[in-house]
Protein backbone atom coordinates (compact mmCIF):
# COMPACT_ATOMS: atom_id res chain seq x y z
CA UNK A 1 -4.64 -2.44 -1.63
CA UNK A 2 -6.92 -1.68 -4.45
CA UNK A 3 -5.54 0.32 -7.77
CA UNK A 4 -8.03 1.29 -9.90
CA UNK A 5 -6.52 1.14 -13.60
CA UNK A 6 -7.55 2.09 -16.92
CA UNK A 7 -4.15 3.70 -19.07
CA UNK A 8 -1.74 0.84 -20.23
CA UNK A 9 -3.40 -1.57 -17.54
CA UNK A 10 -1.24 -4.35 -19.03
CA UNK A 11 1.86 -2.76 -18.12
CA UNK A 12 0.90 -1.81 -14.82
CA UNK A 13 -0.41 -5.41 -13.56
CA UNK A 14 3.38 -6.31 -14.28
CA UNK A 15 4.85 -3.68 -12.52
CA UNK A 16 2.35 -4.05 -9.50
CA UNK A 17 2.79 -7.70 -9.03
CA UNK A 18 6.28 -7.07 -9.14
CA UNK A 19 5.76 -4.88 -5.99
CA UNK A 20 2.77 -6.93 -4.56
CA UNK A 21 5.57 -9.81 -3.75
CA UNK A 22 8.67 -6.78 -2.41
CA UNK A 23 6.20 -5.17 0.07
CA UNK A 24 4.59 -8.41 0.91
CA UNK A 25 1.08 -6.85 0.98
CA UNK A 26 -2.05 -8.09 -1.57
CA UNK A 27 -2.86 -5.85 -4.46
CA UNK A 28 -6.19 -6.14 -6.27
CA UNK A 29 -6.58 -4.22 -9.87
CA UNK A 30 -10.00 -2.86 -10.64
CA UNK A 31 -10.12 -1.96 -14.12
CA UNK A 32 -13.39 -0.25 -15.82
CA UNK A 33 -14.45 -1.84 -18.93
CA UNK A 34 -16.66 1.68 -19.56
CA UNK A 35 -16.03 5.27 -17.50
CA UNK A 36 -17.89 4.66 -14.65
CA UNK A 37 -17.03 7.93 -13.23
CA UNK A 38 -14.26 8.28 -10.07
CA UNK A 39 -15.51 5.76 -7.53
CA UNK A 40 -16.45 3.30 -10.26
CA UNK A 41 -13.17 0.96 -9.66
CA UNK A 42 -14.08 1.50 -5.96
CA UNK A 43 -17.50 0.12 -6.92
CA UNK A 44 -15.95 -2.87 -9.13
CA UNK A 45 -13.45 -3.83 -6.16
CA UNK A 46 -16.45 -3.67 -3.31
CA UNK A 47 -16.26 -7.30 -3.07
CA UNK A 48 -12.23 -7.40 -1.86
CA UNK A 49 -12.97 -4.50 0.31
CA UNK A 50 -16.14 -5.52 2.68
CA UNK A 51 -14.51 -8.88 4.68
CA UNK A 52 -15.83 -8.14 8.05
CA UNK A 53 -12.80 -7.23 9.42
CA UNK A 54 -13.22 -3.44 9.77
CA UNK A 55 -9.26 -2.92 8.62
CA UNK A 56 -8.37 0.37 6.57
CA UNK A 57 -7.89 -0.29 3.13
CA UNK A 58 -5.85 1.92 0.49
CA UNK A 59 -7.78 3.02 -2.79
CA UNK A 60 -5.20 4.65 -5.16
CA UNK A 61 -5.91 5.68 -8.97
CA UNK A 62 -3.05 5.70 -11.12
CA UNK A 63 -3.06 9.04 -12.91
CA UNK A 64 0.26 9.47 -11.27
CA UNK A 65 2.83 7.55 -10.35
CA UNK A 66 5.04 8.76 -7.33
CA UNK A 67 6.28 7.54 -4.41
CA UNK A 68 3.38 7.27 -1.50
CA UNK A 69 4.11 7.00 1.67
CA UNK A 70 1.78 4.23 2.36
CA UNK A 71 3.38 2.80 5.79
CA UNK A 72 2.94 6.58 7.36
CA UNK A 73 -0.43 6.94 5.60
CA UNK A 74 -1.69 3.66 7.63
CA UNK A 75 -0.16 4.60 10.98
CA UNK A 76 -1.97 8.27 10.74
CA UNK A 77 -4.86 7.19 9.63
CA UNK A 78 -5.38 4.81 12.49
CA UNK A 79 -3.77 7.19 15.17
CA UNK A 80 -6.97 9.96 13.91
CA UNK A 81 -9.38 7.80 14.43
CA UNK A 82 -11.10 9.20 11.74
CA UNK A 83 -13.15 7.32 8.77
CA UNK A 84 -10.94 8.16 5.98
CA UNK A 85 -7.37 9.44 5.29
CA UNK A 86 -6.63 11.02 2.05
CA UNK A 87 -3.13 11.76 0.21
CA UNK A 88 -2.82 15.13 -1.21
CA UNK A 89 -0.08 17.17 -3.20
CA UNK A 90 0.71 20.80 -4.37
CA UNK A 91 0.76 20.67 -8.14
CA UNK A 92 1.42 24.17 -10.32
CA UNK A 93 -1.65 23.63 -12.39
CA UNK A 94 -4.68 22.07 -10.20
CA UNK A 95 -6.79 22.22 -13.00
CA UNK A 96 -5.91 18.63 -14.49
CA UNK A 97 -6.47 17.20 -11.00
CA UNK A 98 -8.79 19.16 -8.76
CA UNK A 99 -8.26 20.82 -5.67
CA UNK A 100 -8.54 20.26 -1.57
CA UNK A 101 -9.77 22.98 0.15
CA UNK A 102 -8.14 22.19 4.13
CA UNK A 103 -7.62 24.24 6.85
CA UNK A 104 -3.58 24.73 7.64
CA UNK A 105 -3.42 23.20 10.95
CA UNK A 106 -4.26 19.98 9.70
């Protein structure tokens, strides 16, 4: 897994090692030194991600902290086949996040 970090990074590479060891899975932190926009971590981290192997990775930013369910996430996501899986949620105000246009059935 790759979290990209900027916000009180200090407190959240204790709190994801912490994790890193209870789910037993590797977690690298790419932190921006300067905005690089919202694939810049992804950019900084391109080195962990490319290993040859073709396996899915997880890219989460860390505006907010809930549960994910990552084990589901992974199963879908290689059930569909598909080249990327994304994690959504309904929010009252969009406008501080953005918004997903998707059809209903899917």
């Amino acid at each position: 897994m790759v979290l990209a970090i900027a916000y009180r990074a200090e407190v959240m590479e204790v709190f994801i090692k912490e994790w890193e060891e209870i789910l037993g899975v590797k977690i690298v932190l790419s932190h921006e030194d300067e905005p690089m926009g919202t694939a810049g971590p992804l950019k900084l981290a391109e080195k962990y991600l490319d290993d040859g192997s073709g396996e899915p990775f997880f890219v989460l930013n860390s505006d907010v902290i809930c549960p994910y369910p990552m084990k589901e996430m992974y199963e879908a996501h290689k059930a569909s086949g598909g080249e990327g899986t994304i994690l959504v949620t309904k929010v009252e105000d969009p406008s501080k996040y953005g918004v997903v246009v998707m059809d209903e059935n899917n």
